[in-house]
N, C-alpha and C. Protein backbone atom coordinates (compact mmCIF):
# COMPACT_ATOMS: atom_id res chain seq x y z
N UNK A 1 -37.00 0.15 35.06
CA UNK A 1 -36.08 -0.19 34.01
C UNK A 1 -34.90 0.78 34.04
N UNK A 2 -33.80 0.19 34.16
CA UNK A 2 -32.86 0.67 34.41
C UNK A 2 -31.56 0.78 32.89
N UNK A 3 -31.14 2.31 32.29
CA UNK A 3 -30.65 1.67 31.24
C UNK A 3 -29.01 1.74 31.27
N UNK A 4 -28.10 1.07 30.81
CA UNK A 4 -26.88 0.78 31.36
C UNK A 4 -26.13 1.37 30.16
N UNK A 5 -25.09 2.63 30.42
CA UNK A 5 -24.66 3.00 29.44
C UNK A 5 -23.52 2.60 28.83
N UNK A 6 -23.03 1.17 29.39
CA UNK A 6 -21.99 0.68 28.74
C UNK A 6 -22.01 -0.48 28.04
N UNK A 7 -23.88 -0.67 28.07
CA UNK A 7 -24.11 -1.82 26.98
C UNK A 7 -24.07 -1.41 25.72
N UNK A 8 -23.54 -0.25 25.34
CA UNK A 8 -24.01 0.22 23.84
C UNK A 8 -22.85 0.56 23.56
N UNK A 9 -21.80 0.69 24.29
CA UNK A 9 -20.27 1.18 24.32
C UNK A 9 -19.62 0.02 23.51
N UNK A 10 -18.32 -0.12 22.72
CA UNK A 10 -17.64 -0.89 22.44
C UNK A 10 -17.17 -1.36 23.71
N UNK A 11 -16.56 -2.83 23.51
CA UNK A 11 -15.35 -3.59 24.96
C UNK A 11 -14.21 -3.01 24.38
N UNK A 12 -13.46 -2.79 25.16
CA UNK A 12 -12.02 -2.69 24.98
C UNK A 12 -11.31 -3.07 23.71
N UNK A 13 -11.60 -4.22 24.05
CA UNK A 13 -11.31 -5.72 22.67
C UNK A 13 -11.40 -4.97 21.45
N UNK A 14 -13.40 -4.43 21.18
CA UNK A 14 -13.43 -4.01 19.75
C UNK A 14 -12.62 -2.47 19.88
N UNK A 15 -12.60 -1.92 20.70
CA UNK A 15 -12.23 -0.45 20.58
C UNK A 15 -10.20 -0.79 19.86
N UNK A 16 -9.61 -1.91 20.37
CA UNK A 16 -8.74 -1.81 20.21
C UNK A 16 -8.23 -2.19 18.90
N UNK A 17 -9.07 -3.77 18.31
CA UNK A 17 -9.46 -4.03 16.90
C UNK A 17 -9.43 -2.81 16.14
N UNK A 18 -10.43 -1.68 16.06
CA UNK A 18 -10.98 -0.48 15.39
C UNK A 18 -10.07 -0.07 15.35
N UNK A 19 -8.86 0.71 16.64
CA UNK A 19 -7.81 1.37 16.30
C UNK A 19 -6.74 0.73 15.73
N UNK A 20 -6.48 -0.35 15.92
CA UNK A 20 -5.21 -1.25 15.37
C UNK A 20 -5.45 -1.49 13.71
N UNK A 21 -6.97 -1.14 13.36
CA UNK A 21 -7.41 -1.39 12.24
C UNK A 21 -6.97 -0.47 11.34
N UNK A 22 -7.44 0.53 11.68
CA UNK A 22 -7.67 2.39 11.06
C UNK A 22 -5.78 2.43 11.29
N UNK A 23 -4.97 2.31 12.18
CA UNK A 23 -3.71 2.59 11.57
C UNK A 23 -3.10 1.38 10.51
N UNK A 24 -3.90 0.25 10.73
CA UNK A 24 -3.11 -0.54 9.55
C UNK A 24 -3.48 0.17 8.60
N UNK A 25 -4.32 0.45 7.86
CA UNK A 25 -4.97 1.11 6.91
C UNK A 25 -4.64 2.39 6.55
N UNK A 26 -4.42 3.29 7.31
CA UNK A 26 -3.42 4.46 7.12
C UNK A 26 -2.36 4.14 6.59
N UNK A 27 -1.36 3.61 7.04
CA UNK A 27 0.21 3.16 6.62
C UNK A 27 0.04 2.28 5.70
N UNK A 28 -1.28 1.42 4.96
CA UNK A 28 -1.40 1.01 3.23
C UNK A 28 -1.65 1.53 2.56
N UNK A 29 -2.56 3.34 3.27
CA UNK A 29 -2.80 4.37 2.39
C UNK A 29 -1.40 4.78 2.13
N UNK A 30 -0.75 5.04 2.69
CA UNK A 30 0.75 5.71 2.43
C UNK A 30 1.56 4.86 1.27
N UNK A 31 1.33 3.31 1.92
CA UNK A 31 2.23 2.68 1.16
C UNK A 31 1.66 2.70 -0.29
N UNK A 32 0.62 2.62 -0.69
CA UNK A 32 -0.60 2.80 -1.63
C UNK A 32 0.74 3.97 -2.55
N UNK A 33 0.42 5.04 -1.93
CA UNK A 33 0.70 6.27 -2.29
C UNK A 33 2.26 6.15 -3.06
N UNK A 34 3.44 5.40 -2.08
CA UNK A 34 4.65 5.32 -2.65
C UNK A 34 4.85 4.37 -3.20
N UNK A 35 4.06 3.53 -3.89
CA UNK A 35 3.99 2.42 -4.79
C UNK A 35 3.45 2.74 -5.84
N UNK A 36 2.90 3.63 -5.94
CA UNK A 36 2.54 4.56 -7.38
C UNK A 36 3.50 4.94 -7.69
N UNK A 37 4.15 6.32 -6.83
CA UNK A 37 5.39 6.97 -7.28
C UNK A 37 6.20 5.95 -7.97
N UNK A 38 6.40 4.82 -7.29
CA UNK A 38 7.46 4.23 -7.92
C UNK A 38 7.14 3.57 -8.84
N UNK A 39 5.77 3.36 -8.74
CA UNK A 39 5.51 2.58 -10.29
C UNK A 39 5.49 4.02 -11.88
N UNK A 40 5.30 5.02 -11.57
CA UNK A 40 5.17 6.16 -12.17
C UNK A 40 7.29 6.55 -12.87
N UNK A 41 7.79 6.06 -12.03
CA UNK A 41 9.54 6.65 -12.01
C UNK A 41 10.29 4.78 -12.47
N UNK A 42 9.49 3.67 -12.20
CA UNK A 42 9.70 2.60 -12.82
C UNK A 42 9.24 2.78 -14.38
N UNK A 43 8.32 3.11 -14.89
CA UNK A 43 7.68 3.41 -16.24
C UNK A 43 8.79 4.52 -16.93
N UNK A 44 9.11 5.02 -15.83
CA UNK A 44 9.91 5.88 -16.73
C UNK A 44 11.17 5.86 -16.97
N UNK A 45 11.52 4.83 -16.57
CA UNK A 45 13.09 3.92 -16.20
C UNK A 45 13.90 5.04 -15.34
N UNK A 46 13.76 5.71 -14.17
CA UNK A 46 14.16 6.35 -13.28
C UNK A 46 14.53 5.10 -12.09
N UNK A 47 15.27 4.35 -12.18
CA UNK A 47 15.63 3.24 -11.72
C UNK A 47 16.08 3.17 -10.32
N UNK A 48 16.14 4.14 -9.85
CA UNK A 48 17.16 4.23 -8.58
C UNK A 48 15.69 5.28 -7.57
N UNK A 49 15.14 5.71 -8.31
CA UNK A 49 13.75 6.52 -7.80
C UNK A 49 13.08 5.92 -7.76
N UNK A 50 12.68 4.95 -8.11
CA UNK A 50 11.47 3.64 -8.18
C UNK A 50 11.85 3.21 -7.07
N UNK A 51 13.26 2.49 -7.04
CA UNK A 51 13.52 1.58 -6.11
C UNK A 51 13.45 2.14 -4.15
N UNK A 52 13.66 3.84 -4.57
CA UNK A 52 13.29 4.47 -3.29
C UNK A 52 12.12 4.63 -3.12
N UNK A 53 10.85 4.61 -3.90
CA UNK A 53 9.66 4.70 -3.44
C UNK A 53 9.08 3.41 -3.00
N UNK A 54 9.62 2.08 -3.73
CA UNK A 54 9.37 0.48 -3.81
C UNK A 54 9.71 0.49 -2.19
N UNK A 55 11.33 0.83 -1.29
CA UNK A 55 11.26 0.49 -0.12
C UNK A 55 10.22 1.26 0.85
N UNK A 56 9.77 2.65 0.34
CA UNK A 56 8.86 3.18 0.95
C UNK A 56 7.56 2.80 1.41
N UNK A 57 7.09 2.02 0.35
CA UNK A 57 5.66 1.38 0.38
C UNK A 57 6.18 0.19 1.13
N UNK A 58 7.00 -0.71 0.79
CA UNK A 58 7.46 -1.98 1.85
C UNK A 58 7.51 -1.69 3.12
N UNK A 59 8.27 -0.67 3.05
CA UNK A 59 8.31 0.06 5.07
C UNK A 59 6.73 0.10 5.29
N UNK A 60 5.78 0.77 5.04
CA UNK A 60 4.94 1.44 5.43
C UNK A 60 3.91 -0.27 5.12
N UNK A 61 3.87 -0.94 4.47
CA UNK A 61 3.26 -2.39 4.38
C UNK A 61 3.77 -3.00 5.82
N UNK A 62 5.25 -3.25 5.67
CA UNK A 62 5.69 -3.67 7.41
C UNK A 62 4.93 -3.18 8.10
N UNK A 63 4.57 -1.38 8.24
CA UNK A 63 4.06 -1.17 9.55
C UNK A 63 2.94 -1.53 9.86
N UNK A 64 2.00 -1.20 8.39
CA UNK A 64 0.70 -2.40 8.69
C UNK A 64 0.79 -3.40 9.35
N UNK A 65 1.89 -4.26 8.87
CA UNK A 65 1.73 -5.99 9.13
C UNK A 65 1.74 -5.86 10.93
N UNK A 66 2.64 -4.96 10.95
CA UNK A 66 2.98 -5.06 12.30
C UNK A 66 1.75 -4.27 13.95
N UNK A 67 0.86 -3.60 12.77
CA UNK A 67 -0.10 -3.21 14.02
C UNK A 67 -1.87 -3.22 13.64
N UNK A 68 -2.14 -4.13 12.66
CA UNK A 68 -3.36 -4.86 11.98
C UNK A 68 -3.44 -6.16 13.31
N UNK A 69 -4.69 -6.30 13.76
CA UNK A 69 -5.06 -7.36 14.08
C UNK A 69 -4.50 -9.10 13.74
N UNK A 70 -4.14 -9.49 14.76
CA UNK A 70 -3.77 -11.00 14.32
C UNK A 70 -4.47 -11.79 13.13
N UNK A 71 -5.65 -11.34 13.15
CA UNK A 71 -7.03 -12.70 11.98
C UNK A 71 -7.50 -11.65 11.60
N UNK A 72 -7.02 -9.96 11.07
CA UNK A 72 -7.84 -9.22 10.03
C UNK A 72 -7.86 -9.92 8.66
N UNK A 73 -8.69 -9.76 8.29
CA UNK A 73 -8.87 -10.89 6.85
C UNK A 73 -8.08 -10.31 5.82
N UNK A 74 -7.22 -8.84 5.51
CA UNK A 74 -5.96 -8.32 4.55
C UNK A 74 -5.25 -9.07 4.90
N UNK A 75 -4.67 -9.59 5.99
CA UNK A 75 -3.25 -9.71 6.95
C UNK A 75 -2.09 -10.75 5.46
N UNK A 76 -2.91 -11.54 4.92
CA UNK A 76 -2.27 -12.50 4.23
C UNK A 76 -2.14 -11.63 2.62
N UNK A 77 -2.89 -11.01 2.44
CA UNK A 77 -2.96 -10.39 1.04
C UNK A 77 -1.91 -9.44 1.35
N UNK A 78 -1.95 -8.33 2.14
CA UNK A 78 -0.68 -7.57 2.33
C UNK A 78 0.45 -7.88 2.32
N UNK A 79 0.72 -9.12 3.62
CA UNK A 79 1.84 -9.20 3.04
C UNK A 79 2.84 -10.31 1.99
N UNK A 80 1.63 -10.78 1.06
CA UNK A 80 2.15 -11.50 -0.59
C UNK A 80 2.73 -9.84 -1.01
N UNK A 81 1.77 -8.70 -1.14
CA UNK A 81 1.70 -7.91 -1.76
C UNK A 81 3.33 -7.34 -1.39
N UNK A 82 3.82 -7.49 -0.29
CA UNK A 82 5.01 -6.90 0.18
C UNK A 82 5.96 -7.58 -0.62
N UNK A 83 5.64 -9.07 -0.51
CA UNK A 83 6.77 -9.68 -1.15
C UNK A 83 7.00 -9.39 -2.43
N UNK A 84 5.88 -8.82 -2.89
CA UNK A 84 6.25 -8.64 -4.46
C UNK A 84 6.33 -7.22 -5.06
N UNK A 85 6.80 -6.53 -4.00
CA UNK A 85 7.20 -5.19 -3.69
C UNK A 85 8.71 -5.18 -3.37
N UNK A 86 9.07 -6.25 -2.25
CA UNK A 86 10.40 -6.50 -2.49
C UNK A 86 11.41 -6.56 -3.46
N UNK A 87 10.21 -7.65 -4.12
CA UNK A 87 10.64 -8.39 -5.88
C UNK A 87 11.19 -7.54 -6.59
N UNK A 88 10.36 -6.68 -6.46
CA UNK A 88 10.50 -5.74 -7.45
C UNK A 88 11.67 -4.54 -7.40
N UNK A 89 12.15 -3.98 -6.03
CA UNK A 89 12.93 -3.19 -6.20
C UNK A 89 14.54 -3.91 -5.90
N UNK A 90 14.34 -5.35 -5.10
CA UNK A 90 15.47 -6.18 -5.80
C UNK A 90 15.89 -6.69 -7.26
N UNK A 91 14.90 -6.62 -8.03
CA UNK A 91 15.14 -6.92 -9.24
C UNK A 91 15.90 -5.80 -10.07
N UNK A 92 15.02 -4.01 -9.69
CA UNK A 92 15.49 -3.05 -9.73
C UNK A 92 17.17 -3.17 -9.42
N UNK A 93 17.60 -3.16 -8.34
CA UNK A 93 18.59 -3.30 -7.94
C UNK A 93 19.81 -4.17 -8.71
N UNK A 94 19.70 -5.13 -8.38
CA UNK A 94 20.20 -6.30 -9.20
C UNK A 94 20.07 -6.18 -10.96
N UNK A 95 19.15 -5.01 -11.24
CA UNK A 95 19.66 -4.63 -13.18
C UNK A 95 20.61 -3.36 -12.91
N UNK A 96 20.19 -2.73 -11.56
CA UNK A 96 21.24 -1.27 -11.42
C UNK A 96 22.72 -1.80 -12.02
N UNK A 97 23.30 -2.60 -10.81
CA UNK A 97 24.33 -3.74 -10.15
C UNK A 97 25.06 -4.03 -11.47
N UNK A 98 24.24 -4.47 -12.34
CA UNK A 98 24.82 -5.00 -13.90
C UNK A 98 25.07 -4.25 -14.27
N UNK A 99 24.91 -2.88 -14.06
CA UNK A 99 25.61 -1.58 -15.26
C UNK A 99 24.29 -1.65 -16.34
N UNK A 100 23.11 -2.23 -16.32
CA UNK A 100 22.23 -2.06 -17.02
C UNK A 100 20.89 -0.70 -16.51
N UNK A 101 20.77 0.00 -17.12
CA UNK A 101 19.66 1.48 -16.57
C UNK A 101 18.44 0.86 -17.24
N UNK A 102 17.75 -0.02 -17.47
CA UNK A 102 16.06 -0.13 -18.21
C UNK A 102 15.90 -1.61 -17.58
N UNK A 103 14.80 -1.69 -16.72
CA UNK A 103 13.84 -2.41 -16.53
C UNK A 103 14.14 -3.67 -17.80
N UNK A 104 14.18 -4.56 -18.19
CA UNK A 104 13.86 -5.52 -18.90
C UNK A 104 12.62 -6.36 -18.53
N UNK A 105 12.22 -6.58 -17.94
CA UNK A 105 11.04 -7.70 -17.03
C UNK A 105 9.81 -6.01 -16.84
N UNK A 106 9.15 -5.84 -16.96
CA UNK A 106 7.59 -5.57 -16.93
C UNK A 106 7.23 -5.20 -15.64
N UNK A 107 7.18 -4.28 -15.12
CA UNK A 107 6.46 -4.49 -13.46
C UNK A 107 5.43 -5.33 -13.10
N UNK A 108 4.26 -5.55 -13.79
CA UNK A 108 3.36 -6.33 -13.80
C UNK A 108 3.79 -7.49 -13.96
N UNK A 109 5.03 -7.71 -14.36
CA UNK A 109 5.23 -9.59 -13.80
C UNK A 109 5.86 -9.59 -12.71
N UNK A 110 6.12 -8.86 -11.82
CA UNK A 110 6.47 -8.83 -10.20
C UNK A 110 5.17 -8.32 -9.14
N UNK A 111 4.84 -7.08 -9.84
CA UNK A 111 3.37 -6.84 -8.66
C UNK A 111 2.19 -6.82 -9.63
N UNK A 112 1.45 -7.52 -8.86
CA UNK A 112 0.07 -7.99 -9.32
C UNK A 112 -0.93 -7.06 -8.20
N UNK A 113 -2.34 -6.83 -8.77
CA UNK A 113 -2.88 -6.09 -8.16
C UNK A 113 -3.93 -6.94 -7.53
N UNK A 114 -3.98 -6.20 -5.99
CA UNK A 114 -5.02 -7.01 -4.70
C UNK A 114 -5.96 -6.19 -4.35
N UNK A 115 -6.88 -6.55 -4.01
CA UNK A 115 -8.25 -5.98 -3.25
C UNK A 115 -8.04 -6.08 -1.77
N UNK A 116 -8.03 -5.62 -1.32
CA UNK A 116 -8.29 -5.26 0.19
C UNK A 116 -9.74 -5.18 0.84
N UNK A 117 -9.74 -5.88 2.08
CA UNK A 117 -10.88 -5.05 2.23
C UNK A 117 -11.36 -3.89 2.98
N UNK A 118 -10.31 -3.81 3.53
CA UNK A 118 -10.30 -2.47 4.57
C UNK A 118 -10.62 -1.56 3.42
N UNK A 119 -11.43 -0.02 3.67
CA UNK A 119 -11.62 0.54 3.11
C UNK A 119 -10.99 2.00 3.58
N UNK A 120 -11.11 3.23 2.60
CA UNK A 120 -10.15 4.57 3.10
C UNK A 120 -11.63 5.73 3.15
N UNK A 121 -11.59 5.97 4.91
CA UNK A 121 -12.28 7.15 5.07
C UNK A 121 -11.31 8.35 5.47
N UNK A 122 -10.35 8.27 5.19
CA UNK A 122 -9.05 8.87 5.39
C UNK A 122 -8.28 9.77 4.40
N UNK A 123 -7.81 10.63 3.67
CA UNK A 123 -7.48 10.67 2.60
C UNK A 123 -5.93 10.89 3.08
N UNK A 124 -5.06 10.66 1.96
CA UNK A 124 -3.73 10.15 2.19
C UNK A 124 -2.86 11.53 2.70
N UNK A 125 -1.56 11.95 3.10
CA UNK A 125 -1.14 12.92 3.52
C UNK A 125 -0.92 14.01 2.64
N UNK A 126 -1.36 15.32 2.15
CA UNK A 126 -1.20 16.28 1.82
C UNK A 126 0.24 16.27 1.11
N UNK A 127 0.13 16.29 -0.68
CA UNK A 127 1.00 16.46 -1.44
C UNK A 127 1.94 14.70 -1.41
N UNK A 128 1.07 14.18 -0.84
CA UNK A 128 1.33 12.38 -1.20
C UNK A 128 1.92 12.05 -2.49
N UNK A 129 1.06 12.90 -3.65
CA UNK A 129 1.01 12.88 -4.86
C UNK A 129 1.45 13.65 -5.58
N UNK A 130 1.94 14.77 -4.75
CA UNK A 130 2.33 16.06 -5.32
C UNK A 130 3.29 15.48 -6.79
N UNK A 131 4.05 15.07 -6.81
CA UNK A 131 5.18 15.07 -8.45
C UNK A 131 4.16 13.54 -9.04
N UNK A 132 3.70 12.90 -8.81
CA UNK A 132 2.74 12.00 -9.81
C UNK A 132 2.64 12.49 -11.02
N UNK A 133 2.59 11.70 -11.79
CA UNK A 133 2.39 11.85 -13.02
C UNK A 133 0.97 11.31 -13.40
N UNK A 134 0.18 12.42 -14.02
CA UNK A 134 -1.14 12.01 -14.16
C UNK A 134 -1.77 11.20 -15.03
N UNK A 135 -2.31 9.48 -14.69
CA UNK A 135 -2.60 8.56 -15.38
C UNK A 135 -1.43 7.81 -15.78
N UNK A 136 -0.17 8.48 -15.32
CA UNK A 136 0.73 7.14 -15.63
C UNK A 136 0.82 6.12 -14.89
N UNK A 137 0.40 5.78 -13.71
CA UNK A 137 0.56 4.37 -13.04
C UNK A 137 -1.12 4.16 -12.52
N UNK A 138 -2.48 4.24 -12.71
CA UNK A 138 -3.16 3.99 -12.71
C UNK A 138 -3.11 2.21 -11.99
N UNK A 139 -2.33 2.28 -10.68
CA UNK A 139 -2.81 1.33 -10.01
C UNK A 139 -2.69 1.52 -8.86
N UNK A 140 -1.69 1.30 -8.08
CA UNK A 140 -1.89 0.92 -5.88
C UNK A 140 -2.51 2.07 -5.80
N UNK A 141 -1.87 3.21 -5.85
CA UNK A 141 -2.98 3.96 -5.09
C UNK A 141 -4.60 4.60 -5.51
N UNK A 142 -4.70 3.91 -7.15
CA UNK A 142 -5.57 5.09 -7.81
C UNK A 142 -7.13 4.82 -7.00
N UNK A 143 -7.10 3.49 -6.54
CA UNK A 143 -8.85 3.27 -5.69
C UNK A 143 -8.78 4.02 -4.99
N UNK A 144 -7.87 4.56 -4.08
CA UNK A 144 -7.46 4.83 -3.21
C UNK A 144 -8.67 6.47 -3.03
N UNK A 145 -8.27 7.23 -4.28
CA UNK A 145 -9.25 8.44 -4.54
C UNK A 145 -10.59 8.39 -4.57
N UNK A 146 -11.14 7.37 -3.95
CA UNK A 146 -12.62 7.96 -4.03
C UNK A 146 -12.93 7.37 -2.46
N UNK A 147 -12.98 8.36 -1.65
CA UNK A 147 -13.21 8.10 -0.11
C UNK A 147 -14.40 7.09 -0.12
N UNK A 148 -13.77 6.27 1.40
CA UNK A 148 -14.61 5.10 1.53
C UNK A 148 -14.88 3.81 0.40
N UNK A 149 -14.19 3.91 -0.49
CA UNK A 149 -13.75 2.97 -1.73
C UNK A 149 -12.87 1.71 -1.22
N UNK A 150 -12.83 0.79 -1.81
CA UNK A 150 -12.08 -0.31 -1.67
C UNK A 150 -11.17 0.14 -1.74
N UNK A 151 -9.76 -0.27 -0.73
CA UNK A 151 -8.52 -0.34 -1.10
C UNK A 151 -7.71 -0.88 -2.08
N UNK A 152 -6.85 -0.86 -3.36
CA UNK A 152 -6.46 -1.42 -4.08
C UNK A 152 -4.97 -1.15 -3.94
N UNK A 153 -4.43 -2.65 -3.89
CA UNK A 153 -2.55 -2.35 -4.00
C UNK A 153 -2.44 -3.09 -5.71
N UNK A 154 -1.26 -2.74 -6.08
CA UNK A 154 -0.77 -3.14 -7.49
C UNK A 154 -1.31 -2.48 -8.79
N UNK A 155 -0.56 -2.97 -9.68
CA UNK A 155 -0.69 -2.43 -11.12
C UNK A 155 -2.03 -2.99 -11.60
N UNK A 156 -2.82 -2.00 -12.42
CA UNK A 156 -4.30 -1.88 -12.85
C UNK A 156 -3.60 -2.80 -14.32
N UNK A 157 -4.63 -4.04 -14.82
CA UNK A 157 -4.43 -4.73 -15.98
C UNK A 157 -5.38 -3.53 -17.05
């Protein structure tokens, strides 16, 4: 009996799945991370700071979209979630534009909160959170804190 040490090995295939996986998931931890901020500086009608953390998390959602597996089962939830990340700091924008400084419309009627299923054995980059405000945006990134936890994007109802 002969035992073959590359029957127990991943193929290529899954090895590449796994890594394409673990960085989508990194760059939703990030985006996670600057979708708080901005939901934290949106709450506080810091209007022009929201809207820089809103493109932050969109960038870092793109980069997901762009190196996640073709048929990972997030692929479609992420990117609704982008679009309504867009929403949101165009809307930002477009009240700047008017000469108006306060939010009128609610964040929670632009981003709604998603489950993911990728999960975070990762914890996000050192001082991610550093200026957060504690318990004020209690949503994208707050699952995020308990390693190996479900991923959660959007505002907590």
């Amino acid at each position: 009996m002969s035992s073959n040490p590359t029957a127990t090995e991943p193929s290529a295939a899954v090895r590449d799945y796994e890594d394409r996986s673990s960085q989508g998931t990194q760059f939703v931890m990030e985006a996670a991370s600057a979708e708080q901020e901005a939901m934290v500086r949106d709450r506080a009608n810091q209007l022009q700071r929201a809207i820089s953390y809103y493109v932050q998390a969109s960038n870092r959602l793109s980069e997901a979209l762009a190196v996640l597996p073709l048929h990972h089962p997030d692929l479609e939830a992420i990117r609704q979630h982008k679009s309504e990340v867009d929403a949101r700091a165009n809307y930002l924008r477009d009240t700047l534009d008017s000469g108006v400084d306060t939010a009128g419309v609610p964040l929670e009627q632009h981003i709604h909160p998603v489950s993911l299923t990728m999960t975070s054995t990762e914890p996000v980059a050192p001082g991610a959170h550093r200026e957060a405000t504690k318990g004020a945006a209690m949503g994208g990134a707050a699952a995020i804190g308990g390693l190996g936890g479900l991923l959660l994007l959007g505002t907590e109802r």
